[in-house]
Structure formats: structure tokens, C-alpha cells
N, C-alpha and C. Protein backbone atom coordinates (compact mmCIF):
# COMPACT_ATOMS: atom_id res chain seq x y z
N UNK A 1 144.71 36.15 -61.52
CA UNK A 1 146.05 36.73 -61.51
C UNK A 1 147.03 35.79 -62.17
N UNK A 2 147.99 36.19 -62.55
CA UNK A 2 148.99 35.50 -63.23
C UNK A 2 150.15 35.77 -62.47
N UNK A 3 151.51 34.90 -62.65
CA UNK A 3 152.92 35.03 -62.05
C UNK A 3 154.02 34.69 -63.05
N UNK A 4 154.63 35.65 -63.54
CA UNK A 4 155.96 35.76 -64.63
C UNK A 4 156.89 35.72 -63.83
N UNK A 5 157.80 34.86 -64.06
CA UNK A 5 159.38 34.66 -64.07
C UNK A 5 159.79 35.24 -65.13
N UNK A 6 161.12 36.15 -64.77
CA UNK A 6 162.14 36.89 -65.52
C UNK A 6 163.10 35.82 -65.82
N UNK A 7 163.21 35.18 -66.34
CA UNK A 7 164.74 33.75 -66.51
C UNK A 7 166.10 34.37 -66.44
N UNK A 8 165.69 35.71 -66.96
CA UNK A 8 167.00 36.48 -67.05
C UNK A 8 167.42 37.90 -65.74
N UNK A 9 166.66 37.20 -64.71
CA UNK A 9 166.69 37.64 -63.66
C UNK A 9 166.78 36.55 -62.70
N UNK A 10 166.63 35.55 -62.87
CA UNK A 10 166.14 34.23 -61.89
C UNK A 10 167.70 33.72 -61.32
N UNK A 11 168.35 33.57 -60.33
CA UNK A 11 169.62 33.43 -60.10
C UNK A 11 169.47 31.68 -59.48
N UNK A 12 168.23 31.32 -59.32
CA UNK A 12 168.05 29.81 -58.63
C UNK A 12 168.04 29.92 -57.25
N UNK A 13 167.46 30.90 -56.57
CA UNK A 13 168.24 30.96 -55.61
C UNK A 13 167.12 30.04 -54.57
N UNK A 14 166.08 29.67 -55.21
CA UNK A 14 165.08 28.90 -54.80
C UNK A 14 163.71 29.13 -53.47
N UNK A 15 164.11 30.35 -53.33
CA UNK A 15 163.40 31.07 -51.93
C UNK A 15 161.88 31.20 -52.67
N UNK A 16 161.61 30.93 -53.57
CA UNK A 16 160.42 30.98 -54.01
C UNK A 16 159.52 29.32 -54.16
N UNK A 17 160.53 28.51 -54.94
CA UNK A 17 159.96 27.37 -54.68
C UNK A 17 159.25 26.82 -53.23
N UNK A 18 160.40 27.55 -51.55
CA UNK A 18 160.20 26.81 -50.59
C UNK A 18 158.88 27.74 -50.36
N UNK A 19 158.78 29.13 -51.21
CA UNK A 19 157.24 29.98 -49.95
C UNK A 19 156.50 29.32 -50.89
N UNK A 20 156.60 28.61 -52.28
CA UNK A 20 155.37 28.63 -52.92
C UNK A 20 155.13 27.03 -53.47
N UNK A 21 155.52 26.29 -53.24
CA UNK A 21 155.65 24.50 -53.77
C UNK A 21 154.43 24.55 -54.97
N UNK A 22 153.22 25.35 -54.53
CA UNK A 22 152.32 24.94 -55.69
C UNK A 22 152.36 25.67 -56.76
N UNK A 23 152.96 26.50 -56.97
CA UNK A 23 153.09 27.78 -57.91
C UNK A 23 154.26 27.80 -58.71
N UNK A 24 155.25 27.18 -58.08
CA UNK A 24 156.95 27.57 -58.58
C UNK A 24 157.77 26.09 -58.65
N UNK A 25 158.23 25.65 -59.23
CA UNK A 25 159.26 24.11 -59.16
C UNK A 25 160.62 25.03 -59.80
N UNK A 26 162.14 24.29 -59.38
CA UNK A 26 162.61 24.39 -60.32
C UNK A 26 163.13 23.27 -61.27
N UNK A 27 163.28 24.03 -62.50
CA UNK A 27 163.40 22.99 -63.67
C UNK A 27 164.61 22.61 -63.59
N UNK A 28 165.21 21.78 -64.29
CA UNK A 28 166.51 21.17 -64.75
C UNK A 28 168.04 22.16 -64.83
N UNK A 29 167.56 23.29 -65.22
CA UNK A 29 168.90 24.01 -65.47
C UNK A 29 168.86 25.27 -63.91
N UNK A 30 168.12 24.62 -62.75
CA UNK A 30 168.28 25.44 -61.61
C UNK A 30 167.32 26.58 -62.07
N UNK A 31 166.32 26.91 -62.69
CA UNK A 31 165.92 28.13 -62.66
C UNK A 31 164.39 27.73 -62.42
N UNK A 32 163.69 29.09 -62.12
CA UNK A 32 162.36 28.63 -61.34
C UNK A 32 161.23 28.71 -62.89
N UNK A 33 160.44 28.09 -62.21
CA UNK A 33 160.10 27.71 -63.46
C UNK A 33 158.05 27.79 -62.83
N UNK A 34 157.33 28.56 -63.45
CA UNK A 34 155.66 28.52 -63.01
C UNK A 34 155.35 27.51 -63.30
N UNK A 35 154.58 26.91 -62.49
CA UNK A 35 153.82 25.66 -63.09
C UNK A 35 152.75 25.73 -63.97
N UNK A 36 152.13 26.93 -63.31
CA UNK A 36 150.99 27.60 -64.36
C UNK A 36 150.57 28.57 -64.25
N UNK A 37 150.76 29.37 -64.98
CA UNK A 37 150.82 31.15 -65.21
C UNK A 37 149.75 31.25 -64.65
N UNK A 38 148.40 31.28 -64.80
CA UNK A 38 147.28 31.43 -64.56
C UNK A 38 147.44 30.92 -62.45
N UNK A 39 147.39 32.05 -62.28
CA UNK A 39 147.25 31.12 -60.37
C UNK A 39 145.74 31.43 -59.77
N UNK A 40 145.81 29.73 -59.71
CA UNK A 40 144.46 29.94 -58.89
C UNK A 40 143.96 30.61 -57.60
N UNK A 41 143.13 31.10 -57.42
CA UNK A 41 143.27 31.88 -56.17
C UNK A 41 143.70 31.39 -54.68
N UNK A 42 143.12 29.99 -55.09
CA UNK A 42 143.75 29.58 -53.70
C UNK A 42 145.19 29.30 -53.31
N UNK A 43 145.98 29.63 -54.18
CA UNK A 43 147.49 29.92 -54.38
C UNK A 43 148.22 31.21 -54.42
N UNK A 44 146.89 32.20 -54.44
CA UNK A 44 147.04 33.81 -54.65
C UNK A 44 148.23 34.10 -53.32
N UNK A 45 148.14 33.90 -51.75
CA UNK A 45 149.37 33.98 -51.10
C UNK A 45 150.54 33.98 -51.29
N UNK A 46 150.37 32.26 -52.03
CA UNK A 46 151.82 31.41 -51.95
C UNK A 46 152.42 32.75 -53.54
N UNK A 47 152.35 32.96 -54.13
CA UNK A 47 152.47 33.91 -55.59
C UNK A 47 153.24 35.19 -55.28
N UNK A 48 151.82 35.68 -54.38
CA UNK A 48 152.86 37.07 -54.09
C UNK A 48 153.98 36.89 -52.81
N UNK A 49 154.02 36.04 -51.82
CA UNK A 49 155.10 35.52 -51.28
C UNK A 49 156.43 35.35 -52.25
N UNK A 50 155.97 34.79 -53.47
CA UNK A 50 157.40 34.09 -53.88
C UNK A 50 158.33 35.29 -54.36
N UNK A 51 156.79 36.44 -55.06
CA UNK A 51 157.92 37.57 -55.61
C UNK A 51 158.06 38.42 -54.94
N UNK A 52 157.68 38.47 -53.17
CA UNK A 52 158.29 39.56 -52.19
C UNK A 52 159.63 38.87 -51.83
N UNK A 53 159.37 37.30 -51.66
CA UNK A 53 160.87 36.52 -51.51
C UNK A 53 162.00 36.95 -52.41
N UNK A 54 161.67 36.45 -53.50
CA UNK A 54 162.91 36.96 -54.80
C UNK A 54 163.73 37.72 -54.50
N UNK A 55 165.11 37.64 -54.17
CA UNK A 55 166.08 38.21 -53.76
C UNK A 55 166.77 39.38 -55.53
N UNK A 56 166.14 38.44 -56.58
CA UNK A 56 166.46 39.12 -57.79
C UNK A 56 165.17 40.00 -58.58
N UNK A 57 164.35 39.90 -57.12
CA UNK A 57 162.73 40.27 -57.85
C UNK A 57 162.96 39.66 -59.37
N UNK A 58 162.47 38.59 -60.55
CA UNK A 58 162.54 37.89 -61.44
C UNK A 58 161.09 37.32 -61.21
N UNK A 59 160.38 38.01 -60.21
CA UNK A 59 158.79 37.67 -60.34
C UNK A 59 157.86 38.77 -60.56
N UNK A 60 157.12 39.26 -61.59
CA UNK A 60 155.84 39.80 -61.97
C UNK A 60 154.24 39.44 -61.70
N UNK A 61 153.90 39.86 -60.44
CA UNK A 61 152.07 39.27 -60.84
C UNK A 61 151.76 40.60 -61.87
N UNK A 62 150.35 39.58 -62.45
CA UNK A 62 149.85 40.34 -62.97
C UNK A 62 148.07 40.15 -62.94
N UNK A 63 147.73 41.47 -62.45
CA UNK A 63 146.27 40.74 -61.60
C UNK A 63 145.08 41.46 -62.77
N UNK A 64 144.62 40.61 -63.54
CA UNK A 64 143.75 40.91 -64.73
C UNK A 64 142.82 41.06 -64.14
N UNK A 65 142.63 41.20 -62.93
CA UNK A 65 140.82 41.16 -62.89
C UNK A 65 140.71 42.53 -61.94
N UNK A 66 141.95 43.22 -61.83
CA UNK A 66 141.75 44.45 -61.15
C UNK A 66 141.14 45.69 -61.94
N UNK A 67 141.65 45.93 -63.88
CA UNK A 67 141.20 47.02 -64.05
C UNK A 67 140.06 47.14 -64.67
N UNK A 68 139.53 45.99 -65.23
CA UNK A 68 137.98 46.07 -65.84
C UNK A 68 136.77 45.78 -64.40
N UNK A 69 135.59 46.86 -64.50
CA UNK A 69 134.64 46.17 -63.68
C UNK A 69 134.10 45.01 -63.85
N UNK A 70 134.07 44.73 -62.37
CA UNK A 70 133.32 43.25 -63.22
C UNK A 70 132.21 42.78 -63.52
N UNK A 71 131.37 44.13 -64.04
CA UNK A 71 129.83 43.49 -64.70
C UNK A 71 130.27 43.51 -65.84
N UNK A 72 131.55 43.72 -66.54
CA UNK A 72 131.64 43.57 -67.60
C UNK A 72 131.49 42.00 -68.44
N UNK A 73 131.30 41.75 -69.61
CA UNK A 73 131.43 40.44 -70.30
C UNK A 73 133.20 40.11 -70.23
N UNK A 74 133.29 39.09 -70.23
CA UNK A 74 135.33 38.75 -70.86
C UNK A 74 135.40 38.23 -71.96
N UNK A 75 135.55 39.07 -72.62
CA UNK A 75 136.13 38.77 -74.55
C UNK A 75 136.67 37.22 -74.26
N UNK A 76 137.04 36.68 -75.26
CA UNK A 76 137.81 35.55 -76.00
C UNK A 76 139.50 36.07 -75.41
């Protein structure tokens, strides 16, 4: 799964950094910032926590491994 920040939704309001420390920091100009798009599963909680938190919803998962089966091969 992956986790997008909207920047142009992100107000700082930081309720995501405190549900998610491993997933979310914020950067320098107050806005939240992924540490790494790609979330490992064992962070899969802390992720969708941060974007039920989001008071500006400015968080997107996006869970790639839901619509292909998975006996499939994964392209490049």
C-alpha cells in the first residue's frame, strides 16, 4: 500500500504525525511530509489512522495489491 499527502490540502495540523511517527514527519515549512510512500505493512495501521485523523483529509492510501490476483507475475 502506499500513503499520498495532498500539500495543498495539508493545513499542519499534525494529528497525523502523533497517530503515525513512522509513516508521517513534518518537514520544515509545517506540512506533513511521507517518509516513504511505499508503507510497509507493519505500519499499515499507523497509515490509515493518519488519514481517518486528517481533519483536511490531505491523505490518500492507495492499496496496489487489492485489484490484481495474486498468482499473478508483477511487471517492472
Amino acid at each position: 500500500m502506499r500513503l499520498i499527502v495532498d500539500l495543498a490540502r495539508c493545513r499542519g495540523h499534525a494529528q497525523c504525525v502523533l497517530a503515525a511517527p513512522d509513516v508521517v514527519e513534518l518537514s520544515e515549512d509545517g506540512k506533513s511530509r511521507v517518509l516513504n510512500e511505499l508503507i510497509e505493512p507493519a505500519f499499515a495501521d499507523q497509515a490509515r489512522t493518519a488519514e481517518l485523523l486528517c481533519p483536511e483529509e490531505a491523505f490518500t492510501i492507495v492499496d496496489d495489491d487489492l485489484p490484481q490476483p495474486h498468482h499473478h507475475h508483477h511487471g517492472p
